[in-house]
N, C-alpha and C. Protein backbone atom coordinates (compact mmCIF):
# COMPACT_ATOMS: atom_id res chain seq x y z
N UNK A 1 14.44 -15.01 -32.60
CA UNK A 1 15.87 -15.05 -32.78
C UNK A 1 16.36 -16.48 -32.60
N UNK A 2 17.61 -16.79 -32.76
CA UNK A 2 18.31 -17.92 -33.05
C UNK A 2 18.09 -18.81 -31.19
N UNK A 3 18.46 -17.35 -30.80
CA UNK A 3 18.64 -17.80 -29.33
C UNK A 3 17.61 -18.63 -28.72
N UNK A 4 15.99 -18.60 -29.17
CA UNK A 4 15.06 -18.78 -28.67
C UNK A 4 14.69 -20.21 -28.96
N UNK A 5 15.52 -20.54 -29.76
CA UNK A 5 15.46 -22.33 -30.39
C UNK A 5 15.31 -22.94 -29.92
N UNK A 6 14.89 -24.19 -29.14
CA UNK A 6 15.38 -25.18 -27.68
C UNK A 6 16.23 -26.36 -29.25
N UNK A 7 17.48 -26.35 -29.44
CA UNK A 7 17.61 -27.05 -30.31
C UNK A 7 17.76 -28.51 -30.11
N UNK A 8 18.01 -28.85 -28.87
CA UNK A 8 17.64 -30.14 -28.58
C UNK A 8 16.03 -30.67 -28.73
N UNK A 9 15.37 -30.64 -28.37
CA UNK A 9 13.90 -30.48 -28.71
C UNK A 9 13.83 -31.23 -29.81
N UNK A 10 14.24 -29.87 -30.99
CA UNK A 10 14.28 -29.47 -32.41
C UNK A 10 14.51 -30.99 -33.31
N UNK A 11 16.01 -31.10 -32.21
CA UNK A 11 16.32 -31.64 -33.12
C UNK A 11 15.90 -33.15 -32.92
N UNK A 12 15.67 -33.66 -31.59
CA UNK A 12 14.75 -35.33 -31.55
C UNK A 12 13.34 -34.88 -32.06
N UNK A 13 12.65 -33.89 -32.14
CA UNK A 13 11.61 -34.23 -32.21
C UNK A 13 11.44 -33.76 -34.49
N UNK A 14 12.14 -33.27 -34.62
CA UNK A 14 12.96 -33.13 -36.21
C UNK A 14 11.69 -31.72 -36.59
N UNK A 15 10.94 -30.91 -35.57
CA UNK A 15 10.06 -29.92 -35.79
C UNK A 15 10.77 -28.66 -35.31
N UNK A 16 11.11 -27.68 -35.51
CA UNK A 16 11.23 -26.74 -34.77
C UNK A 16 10.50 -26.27 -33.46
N UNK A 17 10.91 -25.90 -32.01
CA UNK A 17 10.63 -25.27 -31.48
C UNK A 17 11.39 -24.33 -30.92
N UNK A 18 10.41 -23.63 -30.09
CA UNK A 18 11.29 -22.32 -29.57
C UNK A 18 10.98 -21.98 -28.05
N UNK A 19 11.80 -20.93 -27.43
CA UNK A 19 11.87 -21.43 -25.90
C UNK A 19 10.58 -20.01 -25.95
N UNK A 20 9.91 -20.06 -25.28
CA UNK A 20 8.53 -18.74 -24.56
C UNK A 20 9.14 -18.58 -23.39
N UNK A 21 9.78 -17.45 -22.63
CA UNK A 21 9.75 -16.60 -21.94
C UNK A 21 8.54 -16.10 -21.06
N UNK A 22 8.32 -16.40 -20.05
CA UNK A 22 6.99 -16.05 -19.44
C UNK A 22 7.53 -14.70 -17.99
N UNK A 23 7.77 -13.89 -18.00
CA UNK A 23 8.33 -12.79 -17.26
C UNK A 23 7.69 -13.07 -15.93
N UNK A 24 7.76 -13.26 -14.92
CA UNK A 24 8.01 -13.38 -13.32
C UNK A 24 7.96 -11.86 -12.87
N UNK A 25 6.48 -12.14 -12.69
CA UNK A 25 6.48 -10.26 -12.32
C UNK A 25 6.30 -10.57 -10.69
N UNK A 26 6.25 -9.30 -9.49
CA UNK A 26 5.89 -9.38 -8.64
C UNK A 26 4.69 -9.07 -8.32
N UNK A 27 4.24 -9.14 -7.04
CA UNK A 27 2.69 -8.70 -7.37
C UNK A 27 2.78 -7.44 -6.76
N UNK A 28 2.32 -6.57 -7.23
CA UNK A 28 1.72 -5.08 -7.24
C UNK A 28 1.22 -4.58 -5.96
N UNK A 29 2.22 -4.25 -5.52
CA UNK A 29 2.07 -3.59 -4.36
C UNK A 29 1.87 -2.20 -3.64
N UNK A 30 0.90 -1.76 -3.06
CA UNK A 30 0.55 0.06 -3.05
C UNK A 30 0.72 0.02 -1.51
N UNK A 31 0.98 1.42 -1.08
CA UNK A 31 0.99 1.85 -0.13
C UNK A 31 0.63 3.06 0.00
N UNK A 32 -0.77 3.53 0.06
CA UNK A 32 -1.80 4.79 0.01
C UNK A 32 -1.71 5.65 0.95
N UNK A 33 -0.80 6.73 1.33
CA UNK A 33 -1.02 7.38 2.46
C UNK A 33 -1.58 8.62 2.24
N UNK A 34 -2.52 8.95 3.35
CA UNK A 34 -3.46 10.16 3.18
C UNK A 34 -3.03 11.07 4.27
N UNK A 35 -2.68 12.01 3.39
CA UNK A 35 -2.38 13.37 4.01
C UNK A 35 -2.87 14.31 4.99
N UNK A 36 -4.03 14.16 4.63
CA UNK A 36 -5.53 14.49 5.74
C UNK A 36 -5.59 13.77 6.73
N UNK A 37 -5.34 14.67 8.28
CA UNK A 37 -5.37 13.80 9.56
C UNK A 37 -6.41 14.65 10.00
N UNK A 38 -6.73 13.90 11.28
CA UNK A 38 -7.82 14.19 12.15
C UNK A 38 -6.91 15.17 13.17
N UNK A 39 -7.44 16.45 13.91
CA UNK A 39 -6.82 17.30 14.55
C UNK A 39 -6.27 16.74 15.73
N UNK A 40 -7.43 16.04 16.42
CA UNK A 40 -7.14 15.33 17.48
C UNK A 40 -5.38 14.45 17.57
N UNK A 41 -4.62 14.51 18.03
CA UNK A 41 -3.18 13.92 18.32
C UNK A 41 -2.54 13.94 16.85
N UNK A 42 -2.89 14.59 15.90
CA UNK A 42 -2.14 15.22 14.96
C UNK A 42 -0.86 14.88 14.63
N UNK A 43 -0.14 14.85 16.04
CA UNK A 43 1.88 15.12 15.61
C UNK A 43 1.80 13.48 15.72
N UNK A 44 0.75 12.72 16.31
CA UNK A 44 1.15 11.42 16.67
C UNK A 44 0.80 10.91 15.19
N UNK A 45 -0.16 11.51 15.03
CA UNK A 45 -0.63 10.28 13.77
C UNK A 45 0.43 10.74 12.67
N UNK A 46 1.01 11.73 12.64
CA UNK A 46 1.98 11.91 11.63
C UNK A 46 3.19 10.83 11.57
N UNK A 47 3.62 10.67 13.18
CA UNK A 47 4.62 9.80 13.07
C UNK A 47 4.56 8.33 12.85
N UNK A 48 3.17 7.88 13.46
CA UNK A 48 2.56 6.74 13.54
C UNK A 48 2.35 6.46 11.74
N UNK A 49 2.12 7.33 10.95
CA UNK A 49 1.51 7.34 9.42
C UNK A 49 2.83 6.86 8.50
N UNK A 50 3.65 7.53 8.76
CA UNK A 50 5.11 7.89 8.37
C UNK A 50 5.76 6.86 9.08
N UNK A 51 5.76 6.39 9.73
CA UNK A 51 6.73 5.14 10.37
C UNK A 51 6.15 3.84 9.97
N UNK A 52 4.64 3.82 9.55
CA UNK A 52 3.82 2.44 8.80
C UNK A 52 4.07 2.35 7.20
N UNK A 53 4.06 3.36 6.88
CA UNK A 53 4.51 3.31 5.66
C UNK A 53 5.82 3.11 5.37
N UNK A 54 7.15 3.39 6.00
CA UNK A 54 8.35 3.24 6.02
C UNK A 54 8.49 1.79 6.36
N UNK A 55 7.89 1.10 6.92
CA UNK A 55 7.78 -0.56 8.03
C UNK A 55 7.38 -0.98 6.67
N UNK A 56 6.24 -0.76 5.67
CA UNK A 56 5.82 -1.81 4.96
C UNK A 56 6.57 -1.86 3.87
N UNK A 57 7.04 -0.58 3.39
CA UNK A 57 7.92 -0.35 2.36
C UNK A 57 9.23 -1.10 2.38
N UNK A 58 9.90 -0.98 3.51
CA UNK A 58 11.30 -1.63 3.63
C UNK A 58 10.99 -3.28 3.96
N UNK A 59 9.54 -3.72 4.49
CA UNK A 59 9.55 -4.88 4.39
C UNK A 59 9.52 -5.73 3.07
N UNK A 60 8.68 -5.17 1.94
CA UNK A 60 8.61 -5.77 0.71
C UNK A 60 9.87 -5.33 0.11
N UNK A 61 10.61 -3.77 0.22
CA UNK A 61 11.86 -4.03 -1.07
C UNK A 61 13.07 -5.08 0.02
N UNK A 62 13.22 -5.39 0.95
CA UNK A 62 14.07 -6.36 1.88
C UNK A 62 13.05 -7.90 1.10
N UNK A 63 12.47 -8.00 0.52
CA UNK A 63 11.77 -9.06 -0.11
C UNK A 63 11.96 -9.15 -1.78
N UNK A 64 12.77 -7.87 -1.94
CA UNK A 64 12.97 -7.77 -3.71
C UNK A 64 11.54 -7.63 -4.33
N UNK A 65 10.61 -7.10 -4.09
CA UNK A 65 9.74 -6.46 -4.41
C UNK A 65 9.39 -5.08 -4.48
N UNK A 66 9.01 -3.97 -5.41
CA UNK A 66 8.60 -3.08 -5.75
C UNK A 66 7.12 -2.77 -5.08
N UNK A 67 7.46 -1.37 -4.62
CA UNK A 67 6.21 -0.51 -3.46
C UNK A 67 5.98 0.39 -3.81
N UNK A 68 5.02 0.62 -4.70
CA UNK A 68 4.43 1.93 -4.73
C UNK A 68 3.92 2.99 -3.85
N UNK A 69 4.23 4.09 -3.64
CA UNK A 69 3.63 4.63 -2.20
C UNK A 69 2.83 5.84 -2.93
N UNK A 70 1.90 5.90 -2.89
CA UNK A 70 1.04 7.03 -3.41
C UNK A 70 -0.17 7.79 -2.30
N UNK A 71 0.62 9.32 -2.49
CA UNK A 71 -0.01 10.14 -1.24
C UNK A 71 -0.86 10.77 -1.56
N UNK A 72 -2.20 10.23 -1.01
CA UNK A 72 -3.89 10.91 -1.48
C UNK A 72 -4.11 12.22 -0.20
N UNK A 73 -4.81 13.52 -0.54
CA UNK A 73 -5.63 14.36 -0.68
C UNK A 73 -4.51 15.11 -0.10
N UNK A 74 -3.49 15.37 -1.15
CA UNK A 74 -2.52 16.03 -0.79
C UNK A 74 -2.84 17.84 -0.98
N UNK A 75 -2.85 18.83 -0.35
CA UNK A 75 -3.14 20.09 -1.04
C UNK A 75 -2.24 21.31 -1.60
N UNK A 76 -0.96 20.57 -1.45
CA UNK A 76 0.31 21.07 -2.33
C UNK A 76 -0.03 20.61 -3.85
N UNK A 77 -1.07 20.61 -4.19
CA UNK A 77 -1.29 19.42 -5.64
C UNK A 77 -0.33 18.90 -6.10
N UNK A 78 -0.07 18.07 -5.08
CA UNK A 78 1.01 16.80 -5.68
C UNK A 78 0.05 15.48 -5.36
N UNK A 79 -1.71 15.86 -5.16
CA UNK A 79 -2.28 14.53 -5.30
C UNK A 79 -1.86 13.32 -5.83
N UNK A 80 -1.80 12.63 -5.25
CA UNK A 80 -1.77 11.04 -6.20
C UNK A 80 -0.23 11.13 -7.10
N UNK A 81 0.38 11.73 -5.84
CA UNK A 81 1.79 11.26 -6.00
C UNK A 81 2.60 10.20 -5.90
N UNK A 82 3.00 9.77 -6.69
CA UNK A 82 3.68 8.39 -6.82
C UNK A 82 5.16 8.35 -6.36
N UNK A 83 5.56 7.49 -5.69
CA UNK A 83 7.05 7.52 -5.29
C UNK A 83 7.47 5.83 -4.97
N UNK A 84 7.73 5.59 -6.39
CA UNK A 84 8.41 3.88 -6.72
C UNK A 84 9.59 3.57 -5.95
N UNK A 85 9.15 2.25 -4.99
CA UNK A 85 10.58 2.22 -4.22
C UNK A 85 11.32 0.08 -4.92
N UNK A 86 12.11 0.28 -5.13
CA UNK A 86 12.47 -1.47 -5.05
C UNK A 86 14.13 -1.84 -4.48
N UNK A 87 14.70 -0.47 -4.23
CA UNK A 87 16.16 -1.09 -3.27
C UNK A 87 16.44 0.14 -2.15
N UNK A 88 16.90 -0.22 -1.41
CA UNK A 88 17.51 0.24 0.30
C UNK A 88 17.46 1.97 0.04
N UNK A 89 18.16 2.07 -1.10
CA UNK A 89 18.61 3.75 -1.50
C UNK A 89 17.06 4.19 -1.59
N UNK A 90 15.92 4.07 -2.03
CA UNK A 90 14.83 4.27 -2.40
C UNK A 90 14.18 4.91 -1.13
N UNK A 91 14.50 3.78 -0.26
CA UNK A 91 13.75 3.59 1.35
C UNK A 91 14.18 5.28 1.52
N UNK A 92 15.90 5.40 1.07
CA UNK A 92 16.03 6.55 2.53
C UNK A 92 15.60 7.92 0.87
N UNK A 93 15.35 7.81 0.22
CA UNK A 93 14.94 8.81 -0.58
C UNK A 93 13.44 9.15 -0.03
N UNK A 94 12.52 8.36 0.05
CA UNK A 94 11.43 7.59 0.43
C UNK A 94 11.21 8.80 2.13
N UNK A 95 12.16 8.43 2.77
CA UNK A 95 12.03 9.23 4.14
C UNK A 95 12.32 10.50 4.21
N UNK A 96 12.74 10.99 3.13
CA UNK A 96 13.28 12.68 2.94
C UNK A 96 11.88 12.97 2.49
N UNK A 97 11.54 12.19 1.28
CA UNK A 97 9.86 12.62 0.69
C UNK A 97 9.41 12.71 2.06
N UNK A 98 8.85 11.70 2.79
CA UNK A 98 7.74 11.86 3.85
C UNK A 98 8.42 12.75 5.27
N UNK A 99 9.74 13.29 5.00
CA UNK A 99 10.17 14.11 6.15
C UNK A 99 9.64 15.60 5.73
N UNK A 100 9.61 15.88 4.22
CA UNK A 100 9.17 16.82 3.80
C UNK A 100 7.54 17.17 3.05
N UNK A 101 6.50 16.44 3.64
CA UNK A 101 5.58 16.15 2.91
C UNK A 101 4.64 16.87 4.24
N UNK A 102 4.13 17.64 3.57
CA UNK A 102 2.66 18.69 3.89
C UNK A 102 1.47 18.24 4.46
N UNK A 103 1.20 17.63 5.96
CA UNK A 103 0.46 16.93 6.10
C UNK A 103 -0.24 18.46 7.20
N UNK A 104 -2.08 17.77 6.63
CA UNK A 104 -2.54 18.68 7.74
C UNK A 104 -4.08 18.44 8.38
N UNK A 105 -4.47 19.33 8.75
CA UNK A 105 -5.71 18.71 9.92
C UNK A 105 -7.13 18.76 8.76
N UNK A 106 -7.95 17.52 8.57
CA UNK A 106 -9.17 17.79 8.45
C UNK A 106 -10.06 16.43 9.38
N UNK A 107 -11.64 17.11 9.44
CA UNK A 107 -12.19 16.66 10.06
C UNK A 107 -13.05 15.45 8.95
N UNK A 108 -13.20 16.00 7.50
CA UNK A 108 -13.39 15.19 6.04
C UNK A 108 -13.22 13.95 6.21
N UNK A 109 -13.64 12.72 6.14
CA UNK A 109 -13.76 11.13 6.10
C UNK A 109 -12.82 11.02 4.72
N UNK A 110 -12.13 9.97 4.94
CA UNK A 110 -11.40 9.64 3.14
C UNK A 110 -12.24 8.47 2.94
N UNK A 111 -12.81 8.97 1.37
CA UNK A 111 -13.32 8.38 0.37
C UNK A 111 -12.45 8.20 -0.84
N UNK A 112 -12.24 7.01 -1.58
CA UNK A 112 -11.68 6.47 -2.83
C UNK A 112 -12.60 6.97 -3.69
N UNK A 113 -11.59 8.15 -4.37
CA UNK A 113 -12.35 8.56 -5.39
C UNK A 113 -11.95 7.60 -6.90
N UNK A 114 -12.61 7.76 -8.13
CA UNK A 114 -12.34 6.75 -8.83
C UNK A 114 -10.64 6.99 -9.10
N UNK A 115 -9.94 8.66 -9.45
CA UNK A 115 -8.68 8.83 -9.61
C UNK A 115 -7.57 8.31 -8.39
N UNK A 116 -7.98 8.20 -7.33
CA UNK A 116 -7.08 7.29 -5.92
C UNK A 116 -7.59 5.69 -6.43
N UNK A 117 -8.53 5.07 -7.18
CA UNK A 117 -8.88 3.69 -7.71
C UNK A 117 -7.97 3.26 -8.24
N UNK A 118 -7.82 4.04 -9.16
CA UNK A 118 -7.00 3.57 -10.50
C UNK A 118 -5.61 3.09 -9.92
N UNK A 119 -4.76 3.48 -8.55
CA UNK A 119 -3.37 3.02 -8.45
C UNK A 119 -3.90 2.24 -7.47
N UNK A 120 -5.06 1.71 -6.45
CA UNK A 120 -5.14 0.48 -5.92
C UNK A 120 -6.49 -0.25 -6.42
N UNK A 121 -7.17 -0.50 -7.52
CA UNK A 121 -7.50 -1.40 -8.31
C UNK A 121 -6.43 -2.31 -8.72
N UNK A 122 -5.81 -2.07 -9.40
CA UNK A 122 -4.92 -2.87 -10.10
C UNK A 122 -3.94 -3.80 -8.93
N UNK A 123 -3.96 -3.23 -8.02
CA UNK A 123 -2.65 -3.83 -6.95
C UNK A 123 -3.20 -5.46 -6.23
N UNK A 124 -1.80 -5.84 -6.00
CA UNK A 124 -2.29 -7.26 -5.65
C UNK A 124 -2.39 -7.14 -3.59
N UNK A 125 -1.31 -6.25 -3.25
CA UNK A 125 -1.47 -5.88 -1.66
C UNK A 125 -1.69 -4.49 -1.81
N UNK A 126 -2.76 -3.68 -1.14
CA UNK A 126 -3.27 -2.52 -0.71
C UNK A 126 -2.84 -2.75 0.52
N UNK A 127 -2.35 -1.36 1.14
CA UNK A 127 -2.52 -0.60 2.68
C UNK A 127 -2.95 0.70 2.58
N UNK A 128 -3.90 1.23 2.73
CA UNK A 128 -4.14 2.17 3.10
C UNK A 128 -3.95 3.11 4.64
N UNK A 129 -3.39 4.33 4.69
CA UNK A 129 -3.22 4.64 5.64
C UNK A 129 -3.49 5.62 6.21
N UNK A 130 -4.65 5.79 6.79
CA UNK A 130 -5.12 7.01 7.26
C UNK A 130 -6.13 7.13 8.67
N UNK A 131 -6.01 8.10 8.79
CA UNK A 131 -6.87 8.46 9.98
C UNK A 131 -8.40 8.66 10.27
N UNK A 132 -8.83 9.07 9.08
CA UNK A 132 -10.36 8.95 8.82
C UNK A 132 -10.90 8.33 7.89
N UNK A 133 -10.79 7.00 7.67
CA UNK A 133 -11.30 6.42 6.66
C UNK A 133 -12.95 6.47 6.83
N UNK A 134 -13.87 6.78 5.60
CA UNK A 134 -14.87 6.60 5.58
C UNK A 134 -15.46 5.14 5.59
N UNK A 135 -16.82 4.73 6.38
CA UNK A 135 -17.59 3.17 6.00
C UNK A 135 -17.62 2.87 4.80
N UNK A 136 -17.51 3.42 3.81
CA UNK A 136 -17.35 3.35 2.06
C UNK A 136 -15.85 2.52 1.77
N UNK A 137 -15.12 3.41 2.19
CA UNK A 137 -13.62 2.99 2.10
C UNK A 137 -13.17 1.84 2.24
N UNK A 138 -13.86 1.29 4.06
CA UNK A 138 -13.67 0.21 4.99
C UNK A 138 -14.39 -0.70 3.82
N UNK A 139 -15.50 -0.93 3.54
CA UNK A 139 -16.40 -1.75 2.86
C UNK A 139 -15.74 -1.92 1.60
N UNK A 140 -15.25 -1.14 1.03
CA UNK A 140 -14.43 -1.03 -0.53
C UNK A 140 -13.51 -2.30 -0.16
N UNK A 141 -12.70 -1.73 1.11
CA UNK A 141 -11.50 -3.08 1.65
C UNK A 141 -11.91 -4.32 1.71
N UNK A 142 -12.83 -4.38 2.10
CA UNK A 142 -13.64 -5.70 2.53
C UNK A 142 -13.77 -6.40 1.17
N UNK A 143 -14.55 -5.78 0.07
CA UNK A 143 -14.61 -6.14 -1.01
C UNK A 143 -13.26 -6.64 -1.86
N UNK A 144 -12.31 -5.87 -1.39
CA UNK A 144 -10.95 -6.70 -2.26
C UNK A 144 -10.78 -7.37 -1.65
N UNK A 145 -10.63 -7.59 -0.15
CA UNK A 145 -10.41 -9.08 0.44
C UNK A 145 -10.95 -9.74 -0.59
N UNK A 146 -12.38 -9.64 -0.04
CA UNK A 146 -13.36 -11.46 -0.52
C UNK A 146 -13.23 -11.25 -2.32
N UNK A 147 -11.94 -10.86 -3.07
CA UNK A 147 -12.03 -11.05 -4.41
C UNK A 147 -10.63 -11.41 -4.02
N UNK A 148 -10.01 -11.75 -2.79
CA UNK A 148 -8.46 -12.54 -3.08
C UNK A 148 -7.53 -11.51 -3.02
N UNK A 149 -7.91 -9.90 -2.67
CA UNK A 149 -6.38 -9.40 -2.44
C UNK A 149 -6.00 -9.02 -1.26
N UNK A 150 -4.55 -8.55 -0.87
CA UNK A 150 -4.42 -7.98 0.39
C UNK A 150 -5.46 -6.97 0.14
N UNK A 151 -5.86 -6.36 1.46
CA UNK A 151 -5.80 -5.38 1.76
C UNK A 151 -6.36 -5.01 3.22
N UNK A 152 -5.91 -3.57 3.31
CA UNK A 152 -5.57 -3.70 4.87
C UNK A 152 -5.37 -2.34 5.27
N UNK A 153 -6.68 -1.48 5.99
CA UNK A 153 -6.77 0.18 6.00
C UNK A 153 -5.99 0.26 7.95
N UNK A 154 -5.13 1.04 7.51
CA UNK A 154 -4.21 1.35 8.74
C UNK A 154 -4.53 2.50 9.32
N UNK A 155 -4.89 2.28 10.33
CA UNK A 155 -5.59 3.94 11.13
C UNK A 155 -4.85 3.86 12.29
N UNK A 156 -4.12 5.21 11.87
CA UNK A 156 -2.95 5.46 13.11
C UNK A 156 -4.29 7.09 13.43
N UNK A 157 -4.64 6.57 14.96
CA UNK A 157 -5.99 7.44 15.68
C UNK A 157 -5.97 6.93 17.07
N UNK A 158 -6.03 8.00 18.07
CA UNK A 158 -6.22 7.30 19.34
C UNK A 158 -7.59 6.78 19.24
N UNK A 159 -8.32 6.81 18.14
CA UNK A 159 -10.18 6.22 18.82
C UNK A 159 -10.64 5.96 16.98
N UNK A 160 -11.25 4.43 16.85
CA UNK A 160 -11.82 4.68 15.82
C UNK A 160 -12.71 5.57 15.30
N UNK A 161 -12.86 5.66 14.28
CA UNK A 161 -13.73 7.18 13.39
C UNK A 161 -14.83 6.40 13.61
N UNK A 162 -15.51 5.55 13.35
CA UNK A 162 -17.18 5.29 12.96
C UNK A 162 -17.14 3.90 14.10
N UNK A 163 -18.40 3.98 14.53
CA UNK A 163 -18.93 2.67 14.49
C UNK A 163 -19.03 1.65 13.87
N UNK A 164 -19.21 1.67 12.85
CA UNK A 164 -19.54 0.64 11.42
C UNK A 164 -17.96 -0.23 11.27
N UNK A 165 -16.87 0.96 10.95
CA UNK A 165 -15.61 0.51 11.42
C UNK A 165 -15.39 -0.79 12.49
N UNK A 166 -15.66 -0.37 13.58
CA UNK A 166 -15.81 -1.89 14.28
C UNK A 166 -16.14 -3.17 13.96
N UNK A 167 -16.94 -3.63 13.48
CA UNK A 167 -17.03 -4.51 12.66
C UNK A 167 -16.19 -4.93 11.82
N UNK A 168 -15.63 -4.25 10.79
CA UNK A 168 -14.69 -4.77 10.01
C UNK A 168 -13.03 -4.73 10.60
N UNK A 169 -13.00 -4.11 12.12
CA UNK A 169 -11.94 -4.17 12.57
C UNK A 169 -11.69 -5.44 13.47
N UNK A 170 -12.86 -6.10 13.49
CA UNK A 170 -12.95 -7.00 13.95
C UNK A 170 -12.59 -8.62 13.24
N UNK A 171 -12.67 -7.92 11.95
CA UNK A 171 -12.31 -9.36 11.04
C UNK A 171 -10.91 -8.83 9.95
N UNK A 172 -9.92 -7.94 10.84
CA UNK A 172 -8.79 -7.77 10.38
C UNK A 172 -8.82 -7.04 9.11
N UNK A 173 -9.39 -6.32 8.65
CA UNK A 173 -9.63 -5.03 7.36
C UNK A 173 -8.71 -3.88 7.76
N UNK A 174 -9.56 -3.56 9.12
CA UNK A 174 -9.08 -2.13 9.60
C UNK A 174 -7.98 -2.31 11.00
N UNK A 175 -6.90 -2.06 10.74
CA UNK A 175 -5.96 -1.97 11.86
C UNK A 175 -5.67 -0.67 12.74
N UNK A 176 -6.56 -0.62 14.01
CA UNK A 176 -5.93 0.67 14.82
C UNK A 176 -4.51 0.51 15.51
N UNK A 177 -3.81 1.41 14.94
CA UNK A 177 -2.63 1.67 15.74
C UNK A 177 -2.67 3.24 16.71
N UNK A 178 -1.84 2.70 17.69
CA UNK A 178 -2.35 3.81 18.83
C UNK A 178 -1.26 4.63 18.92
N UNK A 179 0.13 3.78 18.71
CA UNK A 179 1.34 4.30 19.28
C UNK A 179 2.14 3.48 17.89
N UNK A 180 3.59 3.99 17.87
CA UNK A 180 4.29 3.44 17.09
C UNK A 180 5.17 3.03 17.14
N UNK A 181 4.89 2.06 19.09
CA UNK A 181 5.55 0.43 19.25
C UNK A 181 4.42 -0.07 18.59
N UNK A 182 3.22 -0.10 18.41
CA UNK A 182 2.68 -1.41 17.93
C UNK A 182 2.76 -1.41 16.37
N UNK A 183 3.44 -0.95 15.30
CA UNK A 183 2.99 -0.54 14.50
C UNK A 183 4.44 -2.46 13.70
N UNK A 184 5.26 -2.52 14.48
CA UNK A 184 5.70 -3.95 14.11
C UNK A 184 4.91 -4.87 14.19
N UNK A 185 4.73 -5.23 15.22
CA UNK A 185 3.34 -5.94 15.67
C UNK A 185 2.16 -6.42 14.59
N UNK A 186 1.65 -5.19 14.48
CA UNK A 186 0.11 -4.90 14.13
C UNK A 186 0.32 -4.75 12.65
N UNK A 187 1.28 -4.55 11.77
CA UNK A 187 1.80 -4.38 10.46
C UNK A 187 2.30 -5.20 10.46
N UNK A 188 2.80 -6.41 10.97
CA UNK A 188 3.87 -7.34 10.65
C UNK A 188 2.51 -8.99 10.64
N UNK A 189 1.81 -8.39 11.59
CA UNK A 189 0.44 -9.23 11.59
C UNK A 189 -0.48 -9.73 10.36
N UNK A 190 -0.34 -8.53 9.57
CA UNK A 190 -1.43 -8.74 8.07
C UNK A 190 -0.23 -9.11 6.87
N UNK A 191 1.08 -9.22 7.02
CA UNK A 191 1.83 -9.64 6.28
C UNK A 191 1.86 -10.83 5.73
């Protein structure tokens, strides 16, 4: 179109050019919460789960950035439910979803299956948030680090799940949260 002319340009340099538009995206941000808790302190990790995800969410759209929050091994089959947040109104839509969202006890490790891939492959910050992450999972994290992205598995658990875990909680992958005073802290830490 006419508009796209730079006609100054145009006209010292006596060639046509035109202006390119390069779109300013944000970077792709997920927030994975898994539905599947460990029995053990149950009501805690619900609130602890649900209050990390609300903390990271309102920190990036308070940043004008877009948060995907997608809730894995849901058994209402609303698997790999998506719920796009990018302004304030979103947040409190956002907290009715997770005030009303079906969370319940398994003893099952979470594994990234390739269909939970597909919405944090692509992302530039991952959090994952769950209570039993499998050594697969943890190691998966590790691997997007050392390729340059966030990421960052949030285990709201009074006691880590694995051994192996340790290790990578040790070089900031895996974040235990115990209670949900630390969850500013300890979420505001990998930011």
């Amino acid at each position: 179109t006419l508009k796209r002319i730079n006609w100054k340009l145009s006209a010292r340099t006596k060639q046509l050019y035109s202006r390119q538009y390069e779109r300013l995206q944000n970077p792709n941000i997920v927030v994975a919460l898994d539905t599947a808790l460990l029995e053990e302190g149950k009501g805690d990790i619900i609130d602890i789960s649900t209050e990390a995800a609300i903390s990271l969410a309102q920190h990036f759209v308070n940043k004008k950035h877009t948060v995907d929050i997608v809730f894995l091994r849901d058994q209402e089959g609303f698997d790999n439910r998506v719920i796009q947040l990018s302004n304030k109104n979103d947040i409190s839509k956002m907290q009715f979803n997770l005030a009303n969202t079906p969370f319940y006890a398994s003893e099952e490790q979470f594994d990234l299956t390739p269909n939970d891939n597909k919405y944090i492959v692509g992302a530039d910050k991952i959090f994952l948030i769950s209570s039993n992450p499998s050594p697969a999972t943890i190691s998966d994290f590790t691997d997007y680090c050392n390729n340059g992205k966030l990421a960052r598995c949030i285990i709201p658990s009074p006691v880590l799940p694995e051994e192996q875990i340790e290790g990578d909680y040790n070089q900031g992958v895996a974040i235990k949260i115990t209670d949900a005073d630390q969850i500013r802290e300890k979420v505001g830490d990998v930011l």
